[in-house]
N, C-alpha and C. Protein backbone atom coordinates (compact mmCIF):
# COMPACT_ATOMS: atom_id res chain seq x y z
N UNK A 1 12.85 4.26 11.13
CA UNK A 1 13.45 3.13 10.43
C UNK A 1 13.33 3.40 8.94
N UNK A 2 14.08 3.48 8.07
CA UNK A 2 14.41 3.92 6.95
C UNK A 2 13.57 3.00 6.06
N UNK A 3 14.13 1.75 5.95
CA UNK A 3 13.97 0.68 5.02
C UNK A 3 13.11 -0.41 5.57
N UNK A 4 11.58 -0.87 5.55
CA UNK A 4 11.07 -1.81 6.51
C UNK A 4 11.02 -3.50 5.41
N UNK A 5 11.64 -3.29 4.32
CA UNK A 5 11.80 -4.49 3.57
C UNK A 5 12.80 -5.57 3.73
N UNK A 6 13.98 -4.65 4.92
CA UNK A 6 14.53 -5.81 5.14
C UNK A 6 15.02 -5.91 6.56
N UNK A 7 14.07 -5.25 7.35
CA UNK A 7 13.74 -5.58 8.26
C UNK A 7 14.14 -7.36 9.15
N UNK A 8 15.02 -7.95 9.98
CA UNK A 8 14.65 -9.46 10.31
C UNK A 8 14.35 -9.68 11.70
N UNK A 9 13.25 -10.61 11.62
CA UNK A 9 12.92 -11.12 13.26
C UNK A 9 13.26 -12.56 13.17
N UNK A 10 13.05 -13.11 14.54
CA UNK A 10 12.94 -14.72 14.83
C UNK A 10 11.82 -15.22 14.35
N UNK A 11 11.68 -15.86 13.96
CA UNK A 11 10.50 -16.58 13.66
C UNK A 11 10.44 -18.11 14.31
N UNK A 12 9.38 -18.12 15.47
CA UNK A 12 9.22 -19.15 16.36
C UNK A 12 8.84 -20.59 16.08
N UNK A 13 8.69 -20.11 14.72
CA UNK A 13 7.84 -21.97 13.97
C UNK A 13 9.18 -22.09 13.22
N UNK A 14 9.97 -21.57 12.30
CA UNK A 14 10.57 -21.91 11.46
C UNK A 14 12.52 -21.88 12.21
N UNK A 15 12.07 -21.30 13.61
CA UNK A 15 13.80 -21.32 14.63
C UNK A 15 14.27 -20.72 13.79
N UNK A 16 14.30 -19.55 13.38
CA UNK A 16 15.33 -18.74 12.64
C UNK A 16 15.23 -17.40 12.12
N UNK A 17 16.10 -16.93 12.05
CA UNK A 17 16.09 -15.30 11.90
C UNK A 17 15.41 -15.16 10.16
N UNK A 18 14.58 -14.67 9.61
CA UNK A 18 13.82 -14.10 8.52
C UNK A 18 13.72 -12.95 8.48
N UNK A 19 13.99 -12.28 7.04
CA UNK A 19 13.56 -10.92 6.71
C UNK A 19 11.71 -11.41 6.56
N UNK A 20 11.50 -9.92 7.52
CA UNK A 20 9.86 -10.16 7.12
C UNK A 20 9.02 -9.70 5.89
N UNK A 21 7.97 -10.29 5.72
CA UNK A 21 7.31 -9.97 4.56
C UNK A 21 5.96 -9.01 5.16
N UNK A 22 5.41 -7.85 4.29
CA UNK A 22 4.26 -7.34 5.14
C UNK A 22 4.91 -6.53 5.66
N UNK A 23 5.92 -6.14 6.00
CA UNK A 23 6.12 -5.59 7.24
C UNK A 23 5.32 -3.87 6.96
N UNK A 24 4.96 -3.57 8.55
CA UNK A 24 4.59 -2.46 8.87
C UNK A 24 5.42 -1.89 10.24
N UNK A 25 5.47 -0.41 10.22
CA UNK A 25 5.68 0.09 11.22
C UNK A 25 4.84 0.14 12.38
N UNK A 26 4.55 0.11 13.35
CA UNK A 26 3.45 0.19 14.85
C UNK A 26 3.84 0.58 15.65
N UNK A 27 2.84 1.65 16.37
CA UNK A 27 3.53 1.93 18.10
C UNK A 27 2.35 1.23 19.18
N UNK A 28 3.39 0.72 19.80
CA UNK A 28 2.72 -0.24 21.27
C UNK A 28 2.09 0.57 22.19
N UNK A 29 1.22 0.05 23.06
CA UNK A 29 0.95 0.96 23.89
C UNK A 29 1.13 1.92 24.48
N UNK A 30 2.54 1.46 25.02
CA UNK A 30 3.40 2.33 26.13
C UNK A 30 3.93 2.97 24.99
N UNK A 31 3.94 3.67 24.01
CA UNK A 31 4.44 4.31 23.08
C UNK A 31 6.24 4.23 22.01
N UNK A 32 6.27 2.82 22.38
CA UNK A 32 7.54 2.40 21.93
C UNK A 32 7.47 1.91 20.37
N UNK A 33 8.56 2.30 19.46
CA UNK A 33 7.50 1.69 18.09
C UNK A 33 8.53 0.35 18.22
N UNK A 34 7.56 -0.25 16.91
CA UNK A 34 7.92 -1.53 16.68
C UNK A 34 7.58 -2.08 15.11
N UNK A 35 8.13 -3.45 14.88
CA UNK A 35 7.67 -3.41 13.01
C UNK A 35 6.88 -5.13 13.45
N UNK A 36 5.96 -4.94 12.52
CA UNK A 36 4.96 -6.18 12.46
C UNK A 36 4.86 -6.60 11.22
N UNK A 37 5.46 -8.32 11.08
CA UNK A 37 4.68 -8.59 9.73
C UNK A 37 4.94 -9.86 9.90
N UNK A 38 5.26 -10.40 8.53
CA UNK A 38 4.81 -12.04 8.21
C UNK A 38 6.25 -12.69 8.17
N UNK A 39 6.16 -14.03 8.26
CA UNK A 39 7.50 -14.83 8.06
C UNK A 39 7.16 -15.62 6.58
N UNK A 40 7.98 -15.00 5.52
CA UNK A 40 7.83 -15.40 4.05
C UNK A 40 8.17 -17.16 3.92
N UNK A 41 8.40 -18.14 4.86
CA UNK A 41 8.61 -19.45 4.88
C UNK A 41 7.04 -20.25 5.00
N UNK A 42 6.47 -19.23 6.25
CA UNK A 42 5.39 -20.29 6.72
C UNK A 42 4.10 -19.43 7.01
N UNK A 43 4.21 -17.85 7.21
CA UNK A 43 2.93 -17.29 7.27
C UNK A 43 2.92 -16.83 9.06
N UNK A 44 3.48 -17.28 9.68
CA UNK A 44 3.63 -16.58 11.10
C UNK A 44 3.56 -15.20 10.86
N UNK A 45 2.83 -14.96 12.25
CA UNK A 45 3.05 -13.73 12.52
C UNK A 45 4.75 -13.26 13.40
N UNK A 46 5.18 -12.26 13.00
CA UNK A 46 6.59 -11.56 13.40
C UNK A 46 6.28 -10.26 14.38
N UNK A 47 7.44 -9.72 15.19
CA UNK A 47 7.06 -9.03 15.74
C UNK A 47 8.66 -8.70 16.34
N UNK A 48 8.73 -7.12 16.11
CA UNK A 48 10.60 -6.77 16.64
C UNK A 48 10.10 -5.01 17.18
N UNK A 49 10.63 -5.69 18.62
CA UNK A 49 9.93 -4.14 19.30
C UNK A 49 11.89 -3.12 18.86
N UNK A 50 11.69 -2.11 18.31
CA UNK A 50 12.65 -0.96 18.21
C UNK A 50 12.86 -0.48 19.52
N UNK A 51 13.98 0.53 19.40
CA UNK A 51 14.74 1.35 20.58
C UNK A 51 13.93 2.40 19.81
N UNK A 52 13.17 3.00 20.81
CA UNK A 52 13.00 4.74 20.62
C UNK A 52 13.70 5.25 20.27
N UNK A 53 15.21 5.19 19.71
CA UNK A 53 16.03 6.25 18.67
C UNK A 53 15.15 5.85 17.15
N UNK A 54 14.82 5.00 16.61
CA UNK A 54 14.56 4.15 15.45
C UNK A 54 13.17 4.90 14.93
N UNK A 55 12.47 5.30 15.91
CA UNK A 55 11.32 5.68 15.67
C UNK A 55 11.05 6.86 14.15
């Protein structure tokens, strides 16, 4: 993933799609990556599992 600043997930407190803040790259267990970070409205945690091409 090239650019993780504008990155957007759902964000479950605020019902709506947000670019995340924080964001980091992560790989999950099963070795799939994914980006983790904050929702810049309210402080939630975010979470957007990638397609293994993205990696």
């Amino acid at each position: 993933m090239a650019d993780l600043n504008k990155v957007q997930a759902y964000c479950v407190k605020c019902k709506g799609m947000k670019t995340m803040s924080e964001a980091e790259q992560v790989t999950m267990k099963n070795g799939r990556p994914a980006v983790k970070g904050k929702c810049p409205d309210c402080g939630t945690g975010m979470y957007k599992i990638l397609s293994p091409k993205d990696a």
